[in-house]
N, C-alpha and C. Protein backbone atom coordinates (compact mmCIF):
# COMPACT_ATOMS: atom_id res chain seq x y z
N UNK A 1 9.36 -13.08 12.04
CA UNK A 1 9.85 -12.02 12.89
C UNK A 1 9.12 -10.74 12.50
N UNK A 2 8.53 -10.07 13.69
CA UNK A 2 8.19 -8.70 13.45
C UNK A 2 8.65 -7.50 13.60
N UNK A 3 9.40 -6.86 12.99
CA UNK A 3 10.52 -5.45 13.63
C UNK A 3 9.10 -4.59 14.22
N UNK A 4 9.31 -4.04 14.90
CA UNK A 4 8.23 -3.05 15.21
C UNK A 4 9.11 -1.97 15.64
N UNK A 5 10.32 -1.59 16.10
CA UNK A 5 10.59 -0.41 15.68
C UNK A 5 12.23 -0.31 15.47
N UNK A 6 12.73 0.87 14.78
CA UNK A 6 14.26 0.84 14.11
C UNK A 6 14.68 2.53 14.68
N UNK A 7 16.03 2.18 15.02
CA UNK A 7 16.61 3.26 15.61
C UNK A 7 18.23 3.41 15.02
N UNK A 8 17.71 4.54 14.06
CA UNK A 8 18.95 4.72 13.37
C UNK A 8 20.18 5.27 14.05
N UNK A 9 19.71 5.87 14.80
CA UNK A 9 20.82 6.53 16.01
C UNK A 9 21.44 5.61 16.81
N UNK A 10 20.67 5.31 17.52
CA UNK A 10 21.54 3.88 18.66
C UNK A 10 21.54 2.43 17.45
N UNK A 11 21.46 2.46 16.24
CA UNK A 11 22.00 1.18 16.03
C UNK A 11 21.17 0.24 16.25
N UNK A 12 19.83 0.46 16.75
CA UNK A 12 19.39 -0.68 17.56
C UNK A 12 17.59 -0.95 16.86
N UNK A 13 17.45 -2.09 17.08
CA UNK A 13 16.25 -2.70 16.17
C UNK A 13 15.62 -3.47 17.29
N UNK A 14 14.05 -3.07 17.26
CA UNK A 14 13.03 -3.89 18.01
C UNK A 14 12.46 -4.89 17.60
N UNK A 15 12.59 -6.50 17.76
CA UNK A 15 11.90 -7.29 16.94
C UNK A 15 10.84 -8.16 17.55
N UNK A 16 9.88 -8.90 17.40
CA UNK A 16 9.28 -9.93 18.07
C UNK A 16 9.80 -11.14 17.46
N UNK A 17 9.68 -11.81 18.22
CA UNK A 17 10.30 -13.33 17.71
C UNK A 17 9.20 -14.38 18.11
N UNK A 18 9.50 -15.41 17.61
CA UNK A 18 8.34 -16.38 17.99
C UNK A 18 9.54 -17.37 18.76
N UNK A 19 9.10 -18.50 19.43
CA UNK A 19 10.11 -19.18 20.63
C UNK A 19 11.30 -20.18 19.66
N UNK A 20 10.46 -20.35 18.15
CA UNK A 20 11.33 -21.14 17.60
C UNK A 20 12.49 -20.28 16.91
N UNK A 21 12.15 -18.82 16.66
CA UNK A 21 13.01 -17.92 16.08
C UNK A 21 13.90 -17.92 17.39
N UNK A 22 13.50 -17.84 18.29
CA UNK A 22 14.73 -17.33 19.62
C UNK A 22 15.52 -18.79 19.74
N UNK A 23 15.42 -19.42 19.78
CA UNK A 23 15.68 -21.00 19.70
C UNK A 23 17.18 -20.80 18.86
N UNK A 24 16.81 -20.51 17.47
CA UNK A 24 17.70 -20.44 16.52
C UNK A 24 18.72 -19.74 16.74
N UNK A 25 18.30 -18.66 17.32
CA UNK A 25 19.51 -17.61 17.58
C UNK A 25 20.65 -18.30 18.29
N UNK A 26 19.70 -18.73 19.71
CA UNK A 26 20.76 -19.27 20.82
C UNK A 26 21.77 -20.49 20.60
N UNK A 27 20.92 -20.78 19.36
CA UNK A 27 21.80 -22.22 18.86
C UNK A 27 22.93 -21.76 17.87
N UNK A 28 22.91 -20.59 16.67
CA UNK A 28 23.66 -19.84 16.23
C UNK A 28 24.74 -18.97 16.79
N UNK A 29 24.47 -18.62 18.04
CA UNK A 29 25.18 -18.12 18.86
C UNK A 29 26.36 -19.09 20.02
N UNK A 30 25.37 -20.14 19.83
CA UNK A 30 26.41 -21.20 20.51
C UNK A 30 27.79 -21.79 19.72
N UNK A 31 27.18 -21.84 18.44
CA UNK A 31 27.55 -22.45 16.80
C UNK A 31 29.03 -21.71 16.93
N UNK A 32 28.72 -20.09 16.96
CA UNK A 32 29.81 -19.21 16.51
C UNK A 32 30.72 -19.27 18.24
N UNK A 33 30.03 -19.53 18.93
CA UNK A 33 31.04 -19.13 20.28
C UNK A 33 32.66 -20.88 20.23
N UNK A 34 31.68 -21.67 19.52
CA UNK A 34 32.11 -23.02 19.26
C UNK A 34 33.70 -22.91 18.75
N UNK A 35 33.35 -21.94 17.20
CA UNK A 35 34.08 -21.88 15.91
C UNK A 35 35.15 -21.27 16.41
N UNK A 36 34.85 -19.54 17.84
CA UNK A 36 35.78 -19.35 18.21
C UNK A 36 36.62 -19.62 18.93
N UNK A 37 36.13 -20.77 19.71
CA UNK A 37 37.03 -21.41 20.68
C UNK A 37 38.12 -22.44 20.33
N UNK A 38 37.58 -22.95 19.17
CA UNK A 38 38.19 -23.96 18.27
C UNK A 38 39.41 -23.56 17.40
N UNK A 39 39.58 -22.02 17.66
CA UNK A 39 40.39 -21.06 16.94
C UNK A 39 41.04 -20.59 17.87
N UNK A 40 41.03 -20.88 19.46
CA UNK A 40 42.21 -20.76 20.45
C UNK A 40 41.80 -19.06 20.45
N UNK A 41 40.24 -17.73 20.39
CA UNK A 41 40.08 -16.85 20.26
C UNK A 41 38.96 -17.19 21.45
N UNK A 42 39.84 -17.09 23.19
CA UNK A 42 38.71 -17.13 24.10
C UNK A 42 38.20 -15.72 24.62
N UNK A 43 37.83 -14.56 23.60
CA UNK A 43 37.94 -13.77 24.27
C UNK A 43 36.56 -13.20 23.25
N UNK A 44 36.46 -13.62 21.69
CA UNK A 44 35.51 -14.02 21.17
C UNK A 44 34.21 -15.04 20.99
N UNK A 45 35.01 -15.96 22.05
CA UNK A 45 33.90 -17.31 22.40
C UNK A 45 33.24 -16.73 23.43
N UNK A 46 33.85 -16.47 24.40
CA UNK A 46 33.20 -15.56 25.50
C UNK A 46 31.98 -14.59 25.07
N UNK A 47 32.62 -14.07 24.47
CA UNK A 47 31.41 -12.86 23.65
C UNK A 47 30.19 -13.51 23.49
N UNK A 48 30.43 -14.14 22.60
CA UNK A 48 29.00 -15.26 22.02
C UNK A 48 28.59 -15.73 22.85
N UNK A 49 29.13 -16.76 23.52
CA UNK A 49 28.62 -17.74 24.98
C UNK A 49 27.63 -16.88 25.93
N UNK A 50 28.46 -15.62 26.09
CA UNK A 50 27.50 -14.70 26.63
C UNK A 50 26.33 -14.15 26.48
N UNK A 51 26.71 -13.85 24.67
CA UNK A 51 25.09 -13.41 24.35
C UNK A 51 24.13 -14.73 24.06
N UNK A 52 24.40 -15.80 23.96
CA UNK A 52 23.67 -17.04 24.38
C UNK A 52 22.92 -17.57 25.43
N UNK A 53 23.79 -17.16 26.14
CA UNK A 53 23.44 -16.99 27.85
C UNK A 53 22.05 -16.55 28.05
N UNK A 54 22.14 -14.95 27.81
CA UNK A 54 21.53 -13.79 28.28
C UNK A 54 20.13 -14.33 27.80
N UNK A 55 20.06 -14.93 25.98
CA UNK A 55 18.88 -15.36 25.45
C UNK A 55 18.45 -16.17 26.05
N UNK A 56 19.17 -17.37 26.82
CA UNK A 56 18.50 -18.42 27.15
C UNK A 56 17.47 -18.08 28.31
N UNK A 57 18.76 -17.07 29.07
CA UNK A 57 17.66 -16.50 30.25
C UNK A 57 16.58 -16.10 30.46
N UNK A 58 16.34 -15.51 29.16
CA UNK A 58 14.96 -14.36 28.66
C UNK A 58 13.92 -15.58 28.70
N UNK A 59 14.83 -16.52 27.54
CA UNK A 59 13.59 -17.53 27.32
C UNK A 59 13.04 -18.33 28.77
N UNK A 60 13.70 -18.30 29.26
CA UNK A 60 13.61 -19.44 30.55
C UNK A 60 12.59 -18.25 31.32
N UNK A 61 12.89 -16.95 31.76
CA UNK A 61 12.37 -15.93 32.39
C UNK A 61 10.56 -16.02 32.04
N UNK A 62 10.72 -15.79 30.46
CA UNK A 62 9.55 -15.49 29.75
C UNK A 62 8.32 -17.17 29.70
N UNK A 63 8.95 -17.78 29.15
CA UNK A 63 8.31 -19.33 29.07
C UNK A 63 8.25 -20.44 30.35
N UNK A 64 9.05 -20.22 31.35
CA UNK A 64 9.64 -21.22 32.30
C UNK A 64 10.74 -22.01 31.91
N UNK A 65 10.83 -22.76 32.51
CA UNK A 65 11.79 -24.28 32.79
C UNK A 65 11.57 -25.61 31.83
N UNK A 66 12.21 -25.76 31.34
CA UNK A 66 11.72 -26.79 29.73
C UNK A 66 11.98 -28.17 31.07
């Protein structure tokens, strides 16, 4: 992973990823949306599921259709 830029104000970090780093995420993100659903917390699974989502989209956007 490459940060290329950091923003102490908004909180927010620029990174490059390579397809297997984004991979990981979406699968980590699925992992945790899992743990919360399994915990009867659909309001936290949601959360995750979502930001899973959004990655997959990018990837699909950016790479195509596996």
């Amino acid at each position: 992973m490459n940060i290329i830029k950091k923003d102490t104000e908004s909180k927010t970090v620029t990174a490059e990823l390579d397809w297997y780093e984004l991979d990981l995420f979406i699968n980590e993100y699925d992992e945790i949306a899992g743990r919360h659903l399994r915990q009867n917390d659909l309001e936290k699974a949601m959360y995750w599921s979502k930001l899973s989502k959004e990655l997959e989209k990018i990837r699909k956007e950016v790479i195509g259709k596996e």
